[in-house]
C-alpha atoms as a PDB file:
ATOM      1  CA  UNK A   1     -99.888 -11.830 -50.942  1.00  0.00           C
ATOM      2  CA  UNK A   2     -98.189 -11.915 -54.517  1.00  0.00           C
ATOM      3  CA  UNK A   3    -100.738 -14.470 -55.569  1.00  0.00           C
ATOM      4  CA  UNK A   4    -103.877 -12.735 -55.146  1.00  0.00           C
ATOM      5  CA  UNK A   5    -102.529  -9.389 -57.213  1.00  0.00           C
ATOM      6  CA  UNK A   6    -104.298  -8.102 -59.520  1.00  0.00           C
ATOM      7  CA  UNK A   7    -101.698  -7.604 -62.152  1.00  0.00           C
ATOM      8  CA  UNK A   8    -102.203 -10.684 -63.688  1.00  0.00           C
ATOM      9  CA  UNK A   9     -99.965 -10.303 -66.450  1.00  0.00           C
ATOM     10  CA  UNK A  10     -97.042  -9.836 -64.722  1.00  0.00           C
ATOM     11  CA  UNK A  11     -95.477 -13.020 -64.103  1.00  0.00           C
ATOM     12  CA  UNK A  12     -95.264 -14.396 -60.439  1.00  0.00           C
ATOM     13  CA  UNK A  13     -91.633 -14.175 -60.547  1.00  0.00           C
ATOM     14  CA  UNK A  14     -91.027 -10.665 -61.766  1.00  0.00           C
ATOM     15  CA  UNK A  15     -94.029  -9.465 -59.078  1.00  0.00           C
ATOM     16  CA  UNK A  16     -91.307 -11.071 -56.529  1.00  0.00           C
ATOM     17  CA  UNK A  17     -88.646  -9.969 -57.942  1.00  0.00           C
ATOM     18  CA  UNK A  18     -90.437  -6.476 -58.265  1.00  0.00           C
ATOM     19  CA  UNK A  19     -91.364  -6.773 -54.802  1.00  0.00           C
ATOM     20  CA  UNK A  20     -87.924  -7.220 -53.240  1.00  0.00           C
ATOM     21  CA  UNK A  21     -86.154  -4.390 -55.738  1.00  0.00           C
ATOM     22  CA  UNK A  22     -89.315  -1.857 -54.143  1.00  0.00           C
ATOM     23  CA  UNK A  23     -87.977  -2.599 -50.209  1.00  0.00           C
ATOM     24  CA  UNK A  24     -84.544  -1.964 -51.485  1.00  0.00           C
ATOM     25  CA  UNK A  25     -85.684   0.986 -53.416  1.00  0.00           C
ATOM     26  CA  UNK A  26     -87.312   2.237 -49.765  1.00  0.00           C
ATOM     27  CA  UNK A  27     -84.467   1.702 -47.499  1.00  0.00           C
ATOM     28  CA  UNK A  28     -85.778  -0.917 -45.761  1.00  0.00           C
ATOM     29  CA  UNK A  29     -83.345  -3.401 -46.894  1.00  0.00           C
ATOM     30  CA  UNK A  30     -79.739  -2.190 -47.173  1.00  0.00           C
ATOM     31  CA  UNK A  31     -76.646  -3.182 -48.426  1.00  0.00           C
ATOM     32  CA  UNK A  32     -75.721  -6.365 -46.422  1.00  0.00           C
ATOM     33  CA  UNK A  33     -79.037  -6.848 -45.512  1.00  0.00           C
ATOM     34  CA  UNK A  34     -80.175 -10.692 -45.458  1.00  0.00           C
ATOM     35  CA  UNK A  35     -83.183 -11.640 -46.756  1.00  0.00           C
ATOM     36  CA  UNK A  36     -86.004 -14.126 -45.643  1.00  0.00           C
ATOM     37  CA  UNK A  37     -85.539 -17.918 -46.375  1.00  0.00           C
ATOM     38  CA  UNK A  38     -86.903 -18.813 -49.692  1.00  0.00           C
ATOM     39  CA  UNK A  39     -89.349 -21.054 -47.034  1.00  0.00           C
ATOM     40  CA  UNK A  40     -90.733 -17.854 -45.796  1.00  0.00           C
ATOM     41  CA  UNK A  41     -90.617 -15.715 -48.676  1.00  0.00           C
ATOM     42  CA  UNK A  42     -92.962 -18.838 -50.052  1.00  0.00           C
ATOM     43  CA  UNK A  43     -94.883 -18.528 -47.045  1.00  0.00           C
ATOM     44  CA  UNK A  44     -95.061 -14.464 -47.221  1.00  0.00           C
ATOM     45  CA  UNK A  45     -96.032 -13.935 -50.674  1.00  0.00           C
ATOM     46  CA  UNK A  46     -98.362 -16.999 -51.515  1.00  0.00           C
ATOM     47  CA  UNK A  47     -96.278 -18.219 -54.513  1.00  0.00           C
ATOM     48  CA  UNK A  48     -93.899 -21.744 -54.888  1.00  0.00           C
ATOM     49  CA  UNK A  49     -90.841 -22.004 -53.858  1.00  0.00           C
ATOM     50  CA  UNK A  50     -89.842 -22.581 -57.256  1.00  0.00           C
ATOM     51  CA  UNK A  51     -91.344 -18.633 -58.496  1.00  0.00           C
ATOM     52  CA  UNK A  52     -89.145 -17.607 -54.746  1.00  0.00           C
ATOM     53  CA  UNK A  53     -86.235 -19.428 -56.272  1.00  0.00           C
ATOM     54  CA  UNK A  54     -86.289 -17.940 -59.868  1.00  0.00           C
ATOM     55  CA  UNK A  55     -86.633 -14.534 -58.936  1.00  0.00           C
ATOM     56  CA  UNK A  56     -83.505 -14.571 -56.766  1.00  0.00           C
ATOM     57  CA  UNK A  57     -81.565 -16.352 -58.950  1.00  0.00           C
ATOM     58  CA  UNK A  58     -82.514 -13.730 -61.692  1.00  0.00           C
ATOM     59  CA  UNK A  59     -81.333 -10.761 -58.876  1.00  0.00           C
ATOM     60  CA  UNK A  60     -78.216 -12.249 -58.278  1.00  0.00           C
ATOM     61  CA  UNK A  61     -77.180 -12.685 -62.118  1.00  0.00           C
ATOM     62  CA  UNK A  62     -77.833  -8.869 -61.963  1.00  0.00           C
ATOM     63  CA  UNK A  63     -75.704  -8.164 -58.991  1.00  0.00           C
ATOM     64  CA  UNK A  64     -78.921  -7.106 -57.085  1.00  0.00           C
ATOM     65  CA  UNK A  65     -78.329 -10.299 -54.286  1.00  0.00           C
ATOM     66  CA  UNK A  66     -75.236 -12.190 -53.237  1.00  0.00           C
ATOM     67  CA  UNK A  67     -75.663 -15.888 -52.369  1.00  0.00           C
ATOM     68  CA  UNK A  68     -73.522 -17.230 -50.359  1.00  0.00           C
ATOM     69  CA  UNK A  69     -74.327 -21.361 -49.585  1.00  0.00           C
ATOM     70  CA  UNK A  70     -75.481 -22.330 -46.237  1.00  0.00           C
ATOM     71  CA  UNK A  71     -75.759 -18.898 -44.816  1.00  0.00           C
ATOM     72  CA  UNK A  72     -78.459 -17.007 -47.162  1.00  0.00           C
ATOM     73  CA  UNK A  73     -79.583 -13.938 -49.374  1.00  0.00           C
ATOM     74  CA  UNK A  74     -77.875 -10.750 -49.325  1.00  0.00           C
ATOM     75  CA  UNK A  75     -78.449  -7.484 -50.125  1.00  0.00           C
ATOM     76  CA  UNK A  76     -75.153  -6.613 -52.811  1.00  0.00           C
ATOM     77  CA  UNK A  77     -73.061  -3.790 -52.649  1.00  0.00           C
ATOM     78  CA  UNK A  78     -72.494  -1.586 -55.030  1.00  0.00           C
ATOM     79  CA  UNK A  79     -70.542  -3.751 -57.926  1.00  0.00           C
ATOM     80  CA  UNK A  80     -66.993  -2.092 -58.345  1.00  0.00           C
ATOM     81  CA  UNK A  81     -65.924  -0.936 -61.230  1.00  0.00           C
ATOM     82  CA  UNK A  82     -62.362   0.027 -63.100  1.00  0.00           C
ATOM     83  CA  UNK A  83     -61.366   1.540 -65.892  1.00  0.00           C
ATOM     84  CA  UNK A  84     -60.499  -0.446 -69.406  1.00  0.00           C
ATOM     85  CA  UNK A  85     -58.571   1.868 -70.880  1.00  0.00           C
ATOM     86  CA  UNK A  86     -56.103   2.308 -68.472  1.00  0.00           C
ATOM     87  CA  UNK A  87     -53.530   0.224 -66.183  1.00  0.00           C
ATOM     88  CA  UNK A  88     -54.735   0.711 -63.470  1.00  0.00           C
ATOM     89  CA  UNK A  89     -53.957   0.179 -59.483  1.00  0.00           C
ATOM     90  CA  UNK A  90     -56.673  -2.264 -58.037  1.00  0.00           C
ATOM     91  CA  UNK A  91     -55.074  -1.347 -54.630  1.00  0.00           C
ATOM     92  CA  UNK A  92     -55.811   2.208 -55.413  1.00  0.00           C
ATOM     93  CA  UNK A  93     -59.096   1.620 -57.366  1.00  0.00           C
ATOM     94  CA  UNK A  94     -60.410  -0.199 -53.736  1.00  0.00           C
ATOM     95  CA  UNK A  95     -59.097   2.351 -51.490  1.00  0.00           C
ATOM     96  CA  UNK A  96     -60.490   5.426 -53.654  1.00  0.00           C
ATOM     97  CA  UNK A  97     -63.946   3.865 -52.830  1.00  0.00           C
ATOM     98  CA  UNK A  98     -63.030   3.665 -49.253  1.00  0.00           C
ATOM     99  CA  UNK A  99     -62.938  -0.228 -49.126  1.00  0.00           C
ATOM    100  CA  UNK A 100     -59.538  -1.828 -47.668  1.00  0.00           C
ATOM    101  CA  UNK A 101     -57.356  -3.375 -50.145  1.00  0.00           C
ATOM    102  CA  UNK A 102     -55.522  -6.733 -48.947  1.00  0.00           C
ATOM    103  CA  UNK A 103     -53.734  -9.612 -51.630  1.00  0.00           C
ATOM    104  CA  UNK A 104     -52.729 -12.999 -50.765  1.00  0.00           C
ATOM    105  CA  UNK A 105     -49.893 -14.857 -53.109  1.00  0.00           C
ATOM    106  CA  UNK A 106     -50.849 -18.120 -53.937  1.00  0.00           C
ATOM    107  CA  UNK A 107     -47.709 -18.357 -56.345  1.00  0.00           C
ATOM    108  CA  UNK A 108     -44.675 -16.518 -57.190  1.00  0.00           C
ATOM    109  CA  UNK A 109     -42.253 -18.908 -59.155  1.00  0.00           C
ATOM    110  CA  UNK A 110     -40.143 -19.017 -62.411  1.00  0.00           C
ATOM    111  CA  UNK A 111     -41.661 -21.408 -64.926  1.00  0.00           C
ATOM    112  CA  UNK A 112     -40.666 -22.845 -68.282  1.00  0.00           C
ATOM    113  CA  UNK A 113     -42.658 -20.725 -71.192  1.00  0.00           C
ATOM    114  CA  UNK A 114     -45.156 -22.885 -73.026  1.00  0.00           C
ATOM    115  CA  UNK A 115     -45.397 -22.663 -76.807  1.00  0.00           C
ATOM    116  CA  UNK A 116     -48.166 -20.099 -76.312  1.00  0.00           C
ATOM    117  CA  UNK A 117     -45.759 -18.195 -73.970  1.00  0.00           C
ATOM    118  CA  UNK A 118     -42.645 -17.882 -75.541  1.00  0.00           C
ATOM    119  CA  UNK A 119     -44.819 -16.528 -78.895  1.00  0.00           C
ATOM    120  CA  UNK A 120     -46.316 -13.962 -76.695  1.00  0.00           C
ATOM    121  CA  UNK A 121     -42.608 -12.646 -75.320  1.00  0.00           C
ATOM    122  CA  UNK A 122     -40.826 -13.565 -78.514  1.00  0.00           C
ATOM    123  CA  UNK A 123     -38.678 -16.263 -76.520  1.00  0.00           C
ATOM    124  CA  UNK A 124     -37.584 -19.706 -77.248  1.00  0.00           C
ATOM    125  CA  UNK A 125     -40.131 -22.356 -76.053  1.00  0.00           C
ATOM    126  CA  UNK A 126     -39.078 -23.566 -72.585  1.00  0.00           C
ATOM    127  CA  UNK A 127     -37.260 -20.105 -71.835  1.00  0.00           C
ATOM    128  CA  UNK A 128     -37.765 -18.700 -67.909  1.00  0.00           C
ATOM    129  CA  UNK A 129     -40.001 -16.546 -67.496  1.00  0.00           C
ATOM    130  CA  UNK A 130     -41.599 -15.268 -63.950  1.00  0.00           C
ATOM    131  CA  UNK A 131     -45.570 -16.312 -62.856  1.00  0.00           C
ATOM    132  CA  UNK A 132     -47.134 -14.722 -59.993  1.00  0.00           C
ATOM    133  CA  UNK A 133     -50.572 -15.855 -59.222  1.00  0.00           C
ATOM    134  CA  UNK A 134     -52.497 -13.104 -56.732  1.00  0.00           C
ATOM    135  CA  UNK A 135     -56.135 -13.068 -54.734  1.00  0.00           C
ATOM    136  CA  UNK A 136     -57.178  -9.076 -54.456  1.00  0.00           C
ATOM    137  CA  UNK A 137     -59.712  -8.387 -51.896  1.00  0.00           C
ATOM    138  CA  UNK A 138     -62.259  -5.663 -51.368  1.00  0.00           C
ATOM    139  CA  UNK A 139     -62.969  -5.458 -47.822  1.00  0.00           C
ATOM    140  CA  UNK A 140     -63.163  -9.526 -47.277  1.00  0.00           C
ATOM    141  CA  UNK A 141     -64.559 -10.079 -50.865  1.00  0.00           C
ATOM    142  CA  UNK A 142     -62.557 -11.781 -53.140  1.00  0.00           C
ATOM    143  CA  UNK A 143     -62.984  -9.856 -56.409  1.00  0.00           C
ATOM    144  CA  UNK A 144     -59.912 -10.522 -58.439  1.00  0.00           C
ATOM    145  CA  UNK A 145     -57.423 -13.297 -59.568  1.00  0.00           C
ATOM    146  CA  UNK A 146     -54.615 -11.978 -60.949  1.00  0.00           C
ATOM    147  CA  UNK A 147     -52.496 -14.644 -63.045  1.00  0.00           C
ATOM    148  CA  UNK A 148     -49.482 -12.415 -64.390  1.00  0.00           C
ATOM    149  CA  UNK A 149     -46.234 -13.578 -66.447  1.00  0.00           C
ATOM    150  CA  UNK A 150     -43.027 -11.294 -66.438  1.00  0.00           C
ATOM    151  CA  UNK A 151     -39.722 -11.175 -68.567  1.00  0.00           C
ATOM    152  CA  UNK A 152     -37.008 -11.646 -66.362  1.00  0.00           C
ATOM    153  CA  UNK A 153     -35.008  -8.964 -68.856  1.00  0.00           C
ATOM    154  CA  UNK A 154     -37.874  -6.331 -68.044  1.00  0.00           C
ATOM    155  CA  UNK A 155     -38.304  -7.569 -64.090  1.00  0.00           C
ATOM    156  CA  UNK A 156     -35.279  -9.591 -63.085  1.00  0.00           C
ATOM    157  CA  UNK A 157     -35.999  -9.012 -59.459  1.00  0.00           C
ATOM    158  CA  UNK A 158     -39.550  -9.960 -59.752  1.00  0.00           C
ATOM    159  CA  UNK A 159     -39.319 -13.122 -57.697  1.00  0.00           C
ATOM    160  CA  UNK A 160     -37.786 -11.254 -54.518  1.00  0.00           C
ATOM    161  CA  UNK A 161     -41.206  -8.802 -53.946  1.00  0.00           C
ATOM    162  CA  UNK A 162     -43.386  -8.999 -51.776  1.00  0.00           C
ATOM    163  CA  UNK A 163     -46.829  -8.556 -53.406  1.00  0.00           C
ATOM    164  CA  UNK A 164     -48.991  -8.940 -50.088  1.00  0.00           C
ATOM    165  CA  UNK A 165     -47.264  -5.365 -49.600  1.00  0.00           C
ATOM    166  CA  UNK A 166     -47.230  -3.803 -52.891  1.00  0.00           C
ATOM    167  CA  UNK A 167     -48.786  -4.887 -55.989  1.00  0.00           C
ATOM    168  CA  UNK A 168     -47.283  -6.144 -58.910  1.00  0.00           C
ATOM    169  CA  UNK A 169     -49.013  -2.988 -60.899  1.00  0.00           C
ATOM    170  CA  UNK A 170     -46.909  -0.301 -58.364  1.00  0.00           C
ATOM    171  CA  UNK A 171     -43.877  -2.262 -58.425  1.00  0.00           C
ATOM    172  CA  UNK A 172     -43.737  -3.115 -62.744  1.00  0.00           C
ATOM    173  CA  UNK A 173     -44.493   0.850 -63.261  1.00  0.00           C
ATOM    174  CA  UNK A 174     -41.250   1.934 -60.782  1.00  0.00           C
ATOM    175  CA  UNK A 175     -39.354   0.113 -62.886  1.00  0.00           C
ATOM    176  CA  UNK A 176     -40.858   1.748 -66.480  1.00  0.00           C
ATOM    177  CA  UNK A 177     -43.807   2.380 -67.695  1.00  0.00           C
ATOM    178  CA  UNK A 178     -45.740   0.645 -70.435  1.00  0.00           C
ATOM    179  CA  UNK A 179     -45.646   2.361 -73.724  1.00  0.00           C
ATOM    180  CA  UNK A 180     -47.950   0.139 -75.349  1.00  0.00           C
ATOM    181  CA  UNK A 181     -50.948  -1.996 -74.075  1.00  0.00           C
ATOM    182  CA  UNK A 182     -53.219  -4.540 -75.264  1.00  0.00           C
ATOM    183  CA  UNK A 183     -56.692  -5.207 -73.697  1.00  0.00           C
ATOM    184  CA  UNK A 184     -58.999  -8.472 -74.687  1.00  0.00           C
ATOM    185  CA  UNK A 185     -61.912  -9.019 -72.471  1.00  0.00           C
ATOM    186  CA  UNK A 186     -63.872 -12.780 -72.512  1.00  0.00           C
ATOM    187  CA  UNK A 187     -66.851 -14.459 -70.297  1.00  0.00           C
ATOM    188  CA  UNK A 188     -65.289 -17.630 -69.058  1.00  0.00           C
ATOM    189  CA  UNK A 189     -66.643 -20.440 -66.862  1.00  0.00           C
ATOM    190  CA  UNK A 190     -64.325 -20.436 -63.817  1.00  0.00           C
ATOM    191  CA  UNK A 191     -62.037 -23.496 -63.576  1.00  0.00           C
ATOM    192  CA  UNK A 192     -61.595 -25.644 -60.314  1.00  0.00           C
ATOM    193  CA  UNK A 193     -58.745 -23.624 -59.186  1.00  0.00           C
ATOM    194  CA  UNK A 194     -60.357 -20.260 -59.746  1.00  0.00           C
ATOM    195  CA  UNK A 195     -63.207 -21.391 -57.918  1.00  0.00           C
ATOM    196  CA  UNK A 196     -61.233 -22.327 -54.578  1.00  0.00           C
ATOM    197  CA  UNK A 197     -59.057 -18.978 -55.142  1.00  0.00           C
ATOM    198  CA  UNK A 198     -61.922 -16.748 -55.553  1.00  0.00           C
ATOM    199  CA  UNK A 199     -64.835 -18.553 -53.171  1.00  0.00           C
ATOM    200  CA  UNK A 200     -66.893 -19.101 -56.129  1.00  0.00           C
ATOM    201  CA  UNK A 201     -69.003 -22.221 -57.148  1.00  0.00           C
ATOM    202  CA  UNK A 202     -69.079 -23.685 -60.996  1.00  0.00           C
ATOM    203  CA  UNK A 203     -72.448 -21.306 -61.933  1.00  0.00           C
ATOM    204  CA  UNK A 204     -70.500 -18.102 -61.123  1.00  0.00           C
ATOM    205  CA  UNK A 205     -69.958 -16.370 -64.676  1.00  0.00           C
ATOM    206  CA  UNK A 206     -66.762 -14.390 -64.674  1.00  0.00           C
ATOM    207  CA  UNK A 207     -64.820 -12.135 -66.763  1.00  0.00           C
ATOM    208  CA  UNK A 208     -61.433 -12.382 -68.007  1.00  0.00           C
ATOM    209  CA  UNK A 209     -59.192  -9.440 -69.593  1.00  0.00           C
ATOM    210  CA  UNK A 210     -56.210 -10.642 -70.772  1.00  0.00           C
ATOM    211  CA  UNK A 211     -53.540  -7.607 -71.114  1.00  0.00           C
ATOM    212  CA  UNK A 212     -50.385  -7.237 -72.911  1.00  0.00           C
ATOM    213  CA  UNK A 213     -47.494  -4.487 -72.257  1.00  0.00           C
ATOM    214  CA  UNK A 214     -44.920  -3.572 -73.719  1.00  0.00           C
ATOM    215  CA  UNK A 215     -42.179  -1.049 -73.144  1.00  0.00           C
ATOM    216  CA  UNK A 216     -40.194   0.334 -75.948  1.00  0.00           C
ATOM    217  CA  UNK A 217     -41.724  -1.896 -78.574  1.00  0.00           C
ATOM    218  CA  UNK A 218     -40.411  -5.316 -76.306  1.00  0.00           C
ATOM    219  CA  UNK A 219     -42.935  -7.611 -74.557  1.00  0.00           C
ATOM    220  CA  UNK A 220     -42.942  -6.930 -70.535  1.00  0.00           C
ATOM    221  CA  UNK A 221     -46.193  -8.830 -69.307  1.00  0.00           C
ATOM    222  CA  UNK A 222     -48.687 -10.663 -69.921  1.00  0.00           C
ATOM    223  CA  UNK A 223     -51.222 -10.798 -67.654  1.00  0.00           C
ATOM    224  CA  UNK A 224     -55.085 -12.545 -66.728  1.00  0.00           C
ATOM    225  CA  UNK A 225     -57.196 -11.000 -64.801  1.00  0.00           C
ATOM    226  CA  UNK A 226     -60.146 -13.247 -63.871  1.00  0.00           C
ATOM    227  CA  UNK A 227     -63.398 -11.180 -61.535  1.00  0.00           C
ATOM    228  CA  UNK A 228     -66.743 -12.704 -60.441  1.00  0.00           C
ATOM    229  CA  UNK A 229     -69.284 -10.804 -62.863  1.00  0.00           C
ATOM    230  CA  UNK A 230     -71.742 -10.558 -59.675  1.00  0.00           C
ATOM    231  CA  UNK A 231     -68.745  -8.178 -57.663  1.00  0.00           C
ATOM    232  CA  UNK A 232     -66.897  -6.732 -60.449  1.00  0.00           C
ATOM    233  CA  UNK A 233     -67.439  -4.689 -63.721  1.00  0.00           C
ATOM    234  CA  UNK A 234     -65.236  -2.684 -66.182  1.00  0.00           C
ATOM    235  CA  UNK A 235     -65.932   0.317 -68.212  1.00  0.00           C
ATOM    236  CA  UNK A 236     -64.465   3.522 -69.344  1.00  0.00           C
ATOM    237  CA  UNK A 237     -65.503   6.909 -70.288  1.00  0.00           C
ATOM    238  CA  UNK A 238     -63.516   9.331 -72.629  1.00  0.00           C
ATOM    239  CA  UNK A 239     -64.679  12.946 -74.203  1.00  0.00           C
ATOM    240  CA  UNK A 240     -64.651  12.480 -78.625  1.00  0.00           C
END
């Protein structure tokens, strides 16, 4: 029992949290592995729920455990990663790691540019421009929510793809490749629709990189990519 040890200045909380990481550590819980009920982790180690509760809420802000409401504690995968630097493929990305790659649409539509908009692709407020909004999935994890605008000048057949197929990254690169990119990366608060999209609740920090392309010095895309900070990361490594 937790209570009883006799490293006494080691909070309750980080002994349980200690605790868990150790099994993992020996193999004896896995990936996907579900963990006792915070009621018998309590009744386990000797400590409150409330010590139970912390320490797995503190594991799952580091990726460590995934909890998913009314079903329990997992074990976490491996967090993905991509590369900043680069446009990259996330069909590829997910496939490279041996994971299937799927996307569902949940918009593809031309929209009027907002003031915001029609600055970023030097348009007229109001002007048409092409939306796509796009759920990637590792495996049957929703890990991205792609929320991409297009010039009809750079894409004018945008509207007639099917991105369940292909993504919009393949299909934008046939056409030309970017010759200049922008990358700004943010911790947002997920919005109601983000949350539905991605099977997410309200506490689930996230990260957003916005990108901008262009292609011969003229906006193409702007683009928002939005991933659950507990299943997704971004990095990048280059020689100096």
């Amino acid at each position: 029992m937790i209570a009883n040890h006799k490293d006494k200045a080691v909070p309750l909380y980080d002994q349980v949290k200690r605790y868990i990481t150790e099994r993992m550590e020996r193999g004896e819980w896995s990936s996907g592995t579900r963990l006792p009920t915070e009621q018998e982790l309590v009744a386990e180690l000797g400590v409150s729920r409330m010590t139970v509760h912390r320490a797995l809420r503190e594991l799952s802000a580091q990726g460590m455990l995934r909890r998913v409401q009314g079903v329990g504690t997992f074990i976490s995968s491996p967090v993905p990663s991509t590369e900043l630097l680069e446009i990259r493929d996330i069909a590829e990305d997910i496939q490279s790691r041996g994971h299937r790659h799927h996307a569902k649409v949940a918009k593809l539509e031309a929209v009027r540019a907002s003031l915001d908009m029609a600055t970023t692709f030097d348009l007229r407020p109001g002007a048409k421009i092409f939306r796509s909004l796009i759920v990637h999935y590792e495996d049957d994890m929703a890990i991205q929510l792609e929320d991409r605008y297009v010039t009809p000048s750079f894409a004018p057949d945008y509207l007639e793809q099917d991105f369940s197929t292909q993504t919009t990254t393949h299909y934008l690169r046939a056409i030309r490749p970017a010759t200049e990119l922008e990358h700004l990366v943010f911790a947002v608060t997920p919005d109601a629709e983000t949350q539905g999209l991605l099977d997410i609740d309200a506490r689930e920090p996230c990260l957003l990189v916005i990108r901008r392309t262009w292609t011969d010095s003229a906006p193409a895309t702007k683009t928002l990519l939005t991933c659950p900070g507990s299943r997704f990361s971004l990095g990048s490594r280059r020689k100096l």
